[in-house]
PDB file of N, CA and C in Angstrom:
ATOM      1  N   UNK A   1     101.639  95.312  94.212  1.00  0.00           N
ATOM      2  CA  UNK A   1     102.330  95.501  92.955  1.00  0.00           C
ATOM      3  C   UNK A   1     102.683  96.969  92.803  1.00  0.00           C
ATOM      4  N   UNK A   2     103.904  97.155  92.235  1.00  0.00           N
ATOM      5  CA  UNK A   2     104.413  98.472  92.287  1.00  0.00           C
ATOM      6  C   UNK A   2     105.330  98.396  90.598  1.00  0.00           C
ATOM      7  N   UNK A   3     105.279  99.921  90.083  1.00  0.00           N
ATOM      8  CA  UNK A   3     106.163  99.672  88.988  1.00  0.00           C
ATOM      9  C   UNK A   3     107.008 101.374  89.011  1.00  0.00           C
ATOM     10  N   UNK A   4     107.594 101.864  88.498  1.00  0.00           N
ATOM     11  CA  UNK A   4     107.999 102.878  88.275  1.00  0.00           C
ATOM     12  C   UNK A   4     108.367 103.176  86.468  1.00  0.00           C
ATOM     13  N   UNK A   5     107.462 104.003  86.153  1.00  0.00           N
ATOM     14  CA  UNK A   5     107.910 104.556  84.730  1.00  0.00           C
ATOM     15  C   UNK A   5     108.749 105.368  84.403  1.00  0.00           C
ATOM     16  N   UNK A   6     109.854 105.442  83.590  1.00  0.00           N
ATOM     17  CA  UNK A   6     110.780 106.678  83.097  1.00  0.00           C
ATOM     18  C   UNK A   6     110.926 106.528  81.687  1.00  0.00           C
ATOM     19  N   UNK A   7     111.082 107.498  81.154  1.00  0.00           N
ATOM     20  CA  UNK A   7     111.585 107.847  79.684  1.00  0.00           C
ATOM     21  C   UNK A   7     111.354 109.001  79.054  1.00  0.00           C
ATOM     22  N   UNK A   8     111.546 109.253  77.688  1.00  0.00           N
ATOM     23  CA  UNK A   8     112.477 109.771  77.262  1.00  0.00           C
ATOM     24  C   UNK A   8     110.589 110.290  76.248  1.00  0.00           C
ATOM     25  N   UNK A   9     110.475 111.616  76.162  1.00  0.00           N
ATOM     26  CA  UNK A   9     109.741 111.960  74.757  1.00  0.00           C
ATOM     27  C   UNK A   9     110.200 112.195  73.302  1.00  0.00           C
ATOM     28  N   UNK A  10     109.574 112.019  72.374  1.00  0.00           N
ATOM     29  CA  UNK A  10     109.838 112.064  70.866  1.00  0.00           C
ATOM     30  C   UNK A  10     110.993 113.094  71.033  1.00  0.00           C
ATOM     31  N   UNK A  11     111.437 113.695  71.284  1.00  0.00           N
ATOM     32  CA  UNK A  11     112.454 115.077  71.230  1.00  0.00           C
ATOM     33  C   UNK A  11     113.296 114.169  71.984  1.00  0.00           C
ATOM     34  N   UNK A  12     113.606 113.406  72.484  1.00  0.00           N
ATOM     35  CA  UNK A  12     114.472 113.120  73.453  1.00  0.00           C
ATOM     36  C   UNK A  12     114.806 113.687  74.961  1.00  0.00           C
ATOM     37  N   UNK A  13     113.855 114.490  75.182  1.00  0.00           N
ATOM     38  CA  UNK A  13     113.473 115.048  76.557  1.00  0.00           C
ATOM     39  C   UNK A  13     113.204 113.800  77.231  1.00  0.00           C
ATOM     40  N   UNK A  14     113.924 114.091  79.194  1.00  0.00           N
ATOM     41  CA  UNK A  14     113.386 113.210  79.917  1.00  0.00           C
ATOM     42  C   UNK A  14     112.394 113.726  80.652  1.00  0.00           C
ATOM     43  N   UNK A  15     111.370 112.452  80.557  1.00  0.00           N
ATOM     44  CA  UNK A  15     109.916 112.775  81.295  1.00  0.00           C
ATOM     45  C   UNK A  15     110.027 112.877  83.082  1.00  0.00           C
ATOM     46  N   UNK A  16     109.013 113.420  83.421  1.00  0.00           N
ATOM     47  CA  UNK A  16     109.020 112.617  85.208  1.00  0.00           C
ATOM     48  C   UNK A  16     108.735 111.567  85.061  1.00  0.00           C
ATOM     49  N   UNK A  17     109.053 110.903  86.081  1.00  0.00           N
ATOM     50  CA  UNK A  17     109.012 109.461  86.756  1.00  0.00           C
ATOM     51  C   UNK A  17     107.616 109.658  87.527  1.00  0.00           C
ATOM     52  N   UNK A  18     107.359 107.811  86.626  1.00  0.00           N
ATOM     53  CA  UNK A  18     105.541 108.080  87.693  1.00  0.00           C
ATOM     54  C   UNK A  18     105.545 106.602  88.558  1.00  0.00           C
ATOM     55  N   UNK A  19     105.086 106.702  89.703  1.00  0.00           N
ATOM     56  CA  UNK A  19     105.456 105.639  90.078  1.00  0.00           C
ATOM     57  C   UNK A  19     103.694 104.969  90.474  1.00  0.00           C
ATOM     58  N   UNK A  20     103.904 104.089  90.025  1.00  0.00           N
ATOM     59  CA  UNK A  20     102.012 103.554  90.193  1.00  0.00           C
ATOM     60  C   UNK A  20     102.118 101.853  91.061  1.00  0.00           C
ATOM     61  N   UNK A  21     101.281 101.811  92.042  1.00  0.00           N
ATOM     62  CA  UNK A  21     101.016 101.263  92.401  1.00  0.00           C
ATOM     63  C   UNK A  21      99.507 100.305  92.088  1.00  0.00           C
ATOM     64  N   UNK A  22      99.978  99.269  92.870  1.00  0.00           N
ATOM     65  CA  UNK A  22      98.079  98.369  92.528  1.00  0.00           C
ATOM     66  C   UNK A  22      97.494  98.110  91.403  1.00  0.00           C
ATOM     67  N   UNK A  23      96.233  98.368  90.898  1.00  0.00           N
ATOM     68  CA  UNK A  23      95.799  98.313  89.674  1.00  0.00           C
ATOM     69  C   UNK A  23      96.374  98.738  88.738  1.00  0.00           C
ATOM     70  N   UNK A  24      96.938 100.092  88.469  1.00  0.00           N
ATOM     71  CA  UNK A  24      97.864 100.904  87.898  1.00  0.00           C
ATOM     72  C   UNK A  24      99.013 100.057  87.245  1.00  0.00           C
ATOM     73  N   UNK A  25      99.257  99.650  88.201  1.00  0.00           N
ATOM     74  CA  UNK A  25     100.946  99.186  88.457  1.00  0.00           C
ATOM     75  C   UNK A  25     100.687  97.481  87.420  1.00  0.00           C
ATOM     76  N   UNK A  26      99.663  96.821  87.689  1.00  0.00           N
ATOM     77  CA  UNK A  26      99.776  95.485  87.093  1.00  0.00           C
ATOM     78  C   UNK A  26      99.067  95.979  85.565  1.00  0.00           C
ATOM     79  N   UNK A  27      98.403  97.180  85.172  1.00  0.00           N
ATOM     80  CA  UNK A  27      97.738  97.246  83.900  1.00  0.00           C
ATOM     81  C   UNK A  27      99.564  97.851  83.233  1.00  0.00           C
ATOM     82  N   UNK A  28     100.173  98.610  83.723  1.00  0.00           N
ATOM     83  CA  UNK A  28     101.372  99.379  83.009  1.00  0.00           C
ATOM     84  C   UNK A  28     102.271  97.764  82.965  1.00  0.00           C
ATOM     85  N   UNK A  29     102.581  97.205  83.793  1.00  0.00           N
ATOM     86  CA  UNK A  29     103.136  95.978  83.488  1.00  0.00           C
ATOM     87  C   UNK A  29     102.823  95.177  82.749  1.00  0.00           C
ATOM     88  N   UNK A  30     101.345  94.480  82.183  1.00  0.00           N
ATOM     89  CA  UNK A  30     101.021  94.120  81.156  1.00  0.00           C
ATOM     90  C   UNK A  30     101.106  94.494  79.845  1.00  0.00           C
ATOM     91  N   UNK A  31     101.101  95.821  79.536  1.00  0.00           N
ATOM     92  CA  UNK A  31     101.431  96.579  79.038  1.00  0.00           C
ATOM     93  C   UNK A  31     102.476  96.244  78.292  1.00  0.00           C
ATOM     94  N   UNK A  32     103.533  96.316  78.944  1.00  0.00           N
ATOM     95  CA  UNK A  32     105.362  96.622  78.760  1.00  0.00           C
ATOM     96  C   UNK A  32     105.238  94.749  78.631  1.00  0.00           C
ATOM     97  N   UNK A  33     104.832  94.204  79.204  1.00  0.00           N
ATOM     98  CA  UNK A  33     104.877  92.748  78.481  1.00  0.00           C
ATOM     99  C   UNK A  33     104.597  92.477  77.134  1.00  0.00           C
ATOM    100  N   UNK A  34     103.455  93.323  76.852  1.00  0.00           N
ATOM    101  CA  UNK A  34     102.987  93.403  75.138  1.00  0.00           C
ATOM    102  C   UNK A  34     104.162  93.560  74.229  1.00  0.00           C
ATOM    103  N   UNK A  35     105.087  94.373  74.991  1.00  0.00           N
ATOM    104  CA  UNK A  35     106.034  94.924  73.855  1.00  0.00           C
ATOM    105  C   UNK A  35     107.747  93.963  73.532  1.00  0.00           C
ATOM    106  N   UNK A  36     107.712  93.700  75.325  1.00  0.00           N
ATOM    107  CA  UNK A  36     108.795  92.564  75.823  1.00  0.00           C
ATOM    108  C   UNK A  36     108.048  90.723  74.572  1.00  0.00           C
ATOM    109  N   UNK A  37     106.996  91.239  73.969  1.00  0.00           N
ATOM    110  CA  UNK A  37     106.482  89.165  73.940  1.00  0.00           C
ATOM    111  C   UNK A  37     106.364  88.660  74.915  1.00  0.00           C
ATOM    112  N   UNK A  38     106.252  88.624  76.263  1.00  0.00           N
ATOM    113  CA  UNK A  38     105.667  88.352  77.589  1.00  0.00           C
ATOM    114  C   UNK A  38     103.797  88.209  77.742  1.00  0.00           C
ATOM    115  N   UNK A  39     103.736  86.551  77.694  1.00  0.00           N
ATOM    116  CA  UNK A  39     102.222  86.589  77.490  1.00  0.00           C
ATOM    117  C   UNK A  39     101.510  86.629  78.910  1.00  0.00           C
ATOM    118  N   UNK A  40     100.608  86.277  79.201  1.00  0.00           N
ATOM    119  CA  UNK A  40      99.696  86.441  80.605  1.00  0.00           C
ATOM    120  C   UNK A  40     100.126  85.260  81.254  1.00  0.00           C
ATOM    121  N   UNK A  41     100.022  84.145  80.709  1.00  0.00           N
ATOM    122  CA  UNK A  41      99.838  82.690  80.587  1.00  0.00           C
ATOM    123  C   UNK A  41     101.380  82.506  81.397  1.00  0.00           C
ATOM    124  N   UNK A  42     102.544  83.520  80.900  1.00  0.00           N
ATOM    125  CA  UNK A  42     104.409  82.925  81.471  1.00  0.00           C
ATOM    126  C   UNK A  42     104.123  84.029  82.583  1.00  0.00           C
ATOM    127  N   UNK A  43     103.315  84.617  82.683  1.00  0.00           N
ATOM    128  CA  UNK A  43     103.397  85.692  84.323  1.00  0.00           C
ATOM    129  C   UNK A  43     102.280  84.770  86.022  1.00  0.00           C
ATOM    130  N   UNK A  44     101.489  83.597  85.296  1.00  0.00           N
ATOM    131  CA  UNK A  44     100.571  82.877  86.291  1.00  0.00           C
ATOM    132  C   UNK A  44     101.212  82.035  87.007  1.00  0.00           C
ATOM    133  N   UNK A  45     101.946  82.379  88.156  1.00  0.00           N
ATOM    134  CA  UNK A  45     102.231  81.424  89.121  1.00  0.00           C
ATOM    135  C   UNK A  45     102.229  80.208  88.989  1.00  0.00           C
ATOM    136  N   UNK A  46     100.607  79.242  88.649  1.00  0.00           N
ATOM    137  CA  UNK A  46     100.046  78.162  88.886  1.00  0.00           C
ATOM    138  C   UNK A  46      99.044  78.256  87.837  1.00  0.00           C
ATOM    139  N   UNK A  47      99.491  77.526  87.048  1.00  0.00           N
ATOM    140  CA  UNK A  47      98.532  76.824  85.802  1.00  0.00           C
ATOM    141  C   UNK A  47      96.656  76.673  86.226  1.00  0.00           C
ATOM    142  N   UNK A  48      96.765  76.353  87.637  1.00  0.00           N
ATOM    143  CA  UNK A  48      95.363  76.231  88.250  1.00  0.00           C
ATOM    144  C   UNK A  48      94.867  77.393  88.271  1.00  0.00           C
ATOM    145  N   UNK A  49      95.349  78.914  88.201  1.00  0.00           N
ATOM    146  CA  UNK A  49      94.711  80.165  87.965  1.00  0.00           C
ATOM    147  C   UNK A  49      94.187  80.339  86.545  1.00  0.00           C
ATOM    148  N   UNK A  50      94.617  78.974  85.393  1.00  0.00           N
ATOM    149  CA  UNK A  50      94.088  79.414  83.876  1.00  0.00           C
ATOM    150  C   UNK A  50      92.623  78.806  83.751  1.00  0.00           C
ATOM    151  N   UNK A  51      91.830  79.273  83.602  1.00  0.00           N
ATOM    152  CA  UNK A  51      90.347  78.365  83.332  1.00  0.00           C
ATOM    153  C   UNK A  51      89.522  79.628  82.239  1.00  0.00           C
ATOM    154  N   UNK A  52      88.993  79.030  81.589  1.00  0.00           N
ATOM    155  CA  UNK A  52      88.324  79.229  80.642  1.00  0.00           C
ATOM    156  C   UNK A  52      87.238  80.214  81.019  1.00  0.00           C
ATOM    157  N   UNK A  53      86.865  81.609  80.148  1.00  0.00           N
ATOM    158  CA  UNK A  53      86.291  82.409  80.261  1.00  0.00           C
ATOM    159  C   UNK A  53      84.688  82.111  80.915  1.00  0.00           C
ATOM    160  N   UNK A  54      84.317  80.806  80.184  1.00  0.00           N
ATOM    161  CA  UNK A  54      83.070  80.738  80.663  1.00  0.00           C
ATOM    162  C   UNK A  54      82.893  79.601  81.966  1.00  0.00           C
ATOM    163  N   UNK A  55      83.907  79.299  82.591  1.00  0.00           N
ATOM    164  CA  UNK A  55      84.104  78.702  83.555  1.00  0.00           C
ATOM    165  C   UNK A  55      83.854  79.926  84.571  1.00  0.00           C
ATOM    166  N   UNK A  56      84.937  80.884  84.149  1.00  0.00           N
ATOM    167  CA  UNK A  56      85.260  81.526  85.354  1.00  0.00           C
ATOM    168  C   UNK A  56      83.515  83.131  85.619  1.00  0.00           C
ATOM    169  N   UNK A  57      83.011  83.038  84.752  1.00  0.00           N
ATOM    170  CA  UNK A  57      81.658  83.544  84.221  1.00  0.00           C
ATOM    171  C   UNK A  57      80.363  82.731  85.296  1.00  0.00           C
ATOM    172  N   UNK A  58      81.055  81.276  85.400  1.00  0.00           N
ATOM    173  CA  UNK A  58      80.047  80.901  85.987  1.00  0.00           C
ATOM    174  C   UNK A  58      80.381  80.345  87.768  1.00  0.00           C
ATOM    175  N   UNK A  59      81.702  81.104  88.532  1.00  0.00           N
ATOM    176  CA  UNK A  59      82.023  81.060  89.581  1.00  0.00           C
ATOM    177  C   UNK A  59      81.145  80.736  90.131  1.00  0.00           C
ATOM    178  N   UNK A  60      80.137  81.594  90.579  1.00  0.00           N
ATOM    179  CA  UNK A  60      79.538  81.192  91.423  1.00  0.00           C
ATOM    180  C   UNK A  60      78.941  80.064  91.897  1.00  0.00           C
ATOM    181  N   UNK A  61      78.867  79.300  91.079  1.00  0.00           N
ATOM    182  CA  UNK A  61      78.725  77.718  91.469  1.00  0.00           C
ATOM    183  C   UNK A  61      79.826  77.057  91.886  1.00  0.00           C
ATOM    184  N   UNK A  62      81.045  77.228  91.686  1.00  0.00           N
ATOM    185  CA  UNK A  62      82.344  76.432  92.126  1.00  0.00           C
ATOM    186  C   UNK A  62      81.919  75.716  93.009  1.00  0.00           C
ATOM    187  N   UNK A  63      82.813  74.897  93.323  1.00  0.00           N
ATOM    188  CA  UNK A  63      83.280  74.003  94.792  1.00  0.00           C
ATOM    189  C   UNK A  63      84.021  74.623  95.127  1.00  0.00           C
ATOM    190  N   UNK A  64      84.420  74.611  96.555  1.00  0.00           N
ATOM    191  CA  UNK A  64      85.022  75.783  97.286  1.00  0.00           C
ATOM    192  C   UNK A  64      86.524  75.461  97.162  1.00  0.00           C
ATOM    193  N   UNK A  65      86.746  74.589  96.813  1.00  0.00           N
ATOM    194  CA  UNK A  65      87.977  74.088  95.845  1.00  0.00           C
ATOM    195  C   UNK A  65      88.460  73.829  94.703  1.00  0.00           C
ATOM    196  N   UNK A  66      87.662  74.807  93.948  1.00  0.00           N
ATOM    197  CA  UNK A  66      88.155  74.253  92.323  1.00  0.00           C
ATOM    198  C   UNK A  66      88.070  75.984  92.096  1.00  0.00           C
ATOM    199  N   UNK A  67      89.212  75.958  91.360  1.00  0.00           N
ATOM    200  CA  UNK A  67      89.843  75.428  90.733  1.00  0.00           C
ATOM    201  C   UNK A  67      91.062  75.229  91.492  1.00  0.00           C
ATOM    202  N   UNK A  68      91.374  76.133  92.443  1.00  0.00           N
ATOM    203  CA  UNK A  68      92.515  75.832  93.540  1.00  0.00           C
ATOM    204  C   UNK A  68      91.801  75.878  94.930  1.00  0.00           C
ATOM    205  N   UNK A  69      92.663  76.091  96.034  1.00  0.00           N
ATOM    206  CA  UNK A  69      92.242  75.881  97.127  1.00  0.00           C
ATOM    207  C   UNK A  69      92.134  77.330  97.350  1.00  0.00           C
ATOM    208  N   UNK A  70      90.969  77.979  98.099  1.00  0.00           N
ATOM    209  CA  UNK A  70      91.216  79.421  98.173  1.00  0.00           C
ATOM    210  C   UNK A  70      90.365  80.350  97.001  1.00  0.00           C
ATOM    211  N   UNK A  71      90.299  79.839  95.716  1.00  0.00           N
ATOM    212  CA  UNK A  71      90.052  80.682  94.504  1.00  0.00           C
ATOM    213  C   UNK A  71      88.730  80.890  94.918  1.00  0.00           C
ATOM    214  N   UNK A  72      87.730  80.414  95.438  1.00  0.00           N
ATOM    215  CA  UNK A  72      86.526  80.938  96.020  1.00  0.00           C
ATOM    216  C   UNK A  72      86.473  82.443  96.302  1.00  0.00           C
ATOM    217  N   UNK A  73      86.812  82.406  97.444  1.00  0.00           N
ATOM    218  CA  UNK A  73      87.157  83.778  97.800  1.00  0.00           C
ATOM    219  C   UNK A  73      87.858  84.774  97.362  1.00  0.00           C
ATOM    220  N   UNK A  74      88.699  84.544  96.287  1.00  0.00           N
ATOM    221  CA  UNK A  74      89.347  85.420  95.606  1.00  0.00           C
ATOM    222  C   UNK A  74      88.482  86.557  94.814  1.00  0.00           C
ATOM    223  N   UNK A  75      89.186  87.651  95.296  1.00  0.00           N
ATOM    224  CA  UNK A  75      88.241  88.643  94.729  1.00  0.00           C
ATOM    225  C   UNK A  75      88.532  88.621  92.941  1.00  0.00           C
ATOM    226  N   UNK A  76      87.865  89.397  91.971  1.00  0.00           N
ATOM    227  CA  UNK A  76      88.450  89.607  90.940  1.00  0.00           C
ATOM    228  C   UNK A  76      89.679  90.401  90.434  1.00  0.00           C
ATOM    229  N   UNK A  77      90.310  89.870  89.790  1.00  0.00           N
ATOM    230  CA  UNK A  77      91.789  90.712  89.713  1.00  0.00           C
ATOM    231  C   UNK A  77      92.484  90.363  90.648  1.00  0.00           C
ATOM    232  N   UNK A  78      92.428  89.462  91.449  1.00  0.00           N
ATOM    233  CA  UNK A  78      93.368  88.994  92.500  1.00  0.00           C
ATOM    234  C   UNK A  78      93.768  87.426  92.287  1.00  0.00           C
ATOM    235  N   UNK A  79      94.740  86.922  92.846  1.00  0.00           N
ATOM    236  CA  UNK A  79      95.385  85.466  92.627  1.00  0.00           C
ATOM    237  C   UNK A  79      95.835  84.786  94.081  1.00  0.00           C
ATOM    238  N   UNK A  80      94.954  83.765  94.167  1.00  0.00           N
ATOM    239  CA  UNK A  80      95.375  83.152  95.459  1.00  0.00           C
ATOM    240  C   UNK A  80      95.990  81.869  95.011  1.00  0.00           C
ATOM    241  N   UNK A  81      97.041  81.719  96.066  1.00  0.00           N
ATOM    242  CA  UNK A  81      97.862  80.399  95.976  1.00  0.00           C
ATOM    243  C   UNK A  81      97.557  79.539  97.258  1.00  0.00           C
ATOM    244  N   UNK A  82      96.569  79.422  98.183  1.00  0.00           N
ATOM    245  CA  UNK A  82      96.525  78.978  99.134  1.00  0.00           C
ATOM    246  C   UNK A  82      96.703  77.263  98.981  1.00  0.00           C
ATOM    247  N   UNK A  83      97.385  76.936  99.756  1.00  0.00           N
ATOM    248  CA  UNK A  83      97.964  75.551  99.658  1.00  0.00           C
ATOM    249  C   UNK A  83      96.585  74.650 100.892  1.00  0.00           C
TER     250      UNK A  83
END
């Protein structure tokens, strides 16, 4: 994930350009969704990445297939689509 920021300060001065990658890059994009009305829920690939806080609290018990194929191993902050 990659994003690039530009704009403009209260004076109307232009800022530098920051360009953020990775963690960076998906927290500044959430972000700018806040402001777009863009919820979490219209950015998830696959409905099978939504599960409930205390589901996902209690991973470590999963089946190595639930909630998708793959989500086992998925680290945190990451999204697998493995078919």
């Amino acid at each position: 994930s990659e994003v690039v920021l530009s704009g403009w300060d209260s004076t109307g001065v232009e800022r530098d350009s920051r360009h953020l990658v990775g963690l960076a890059a998906r927290i500044a994009q959430h972000e700018f969704d806040h402001l777009d009305g863009v919820l979490f829920t219209q950015r998830v690939p696959n409905q099978n990445f939504l599960v409930p806080q205390a589901s996902f609290d209690a991973r470590n018990g999963w089946a190595r297939d639930w909630p998708s194929q793959g989500s086992y191993n998925t680290l945190l902050g990451e999204l697998c689509d493995e078919k």
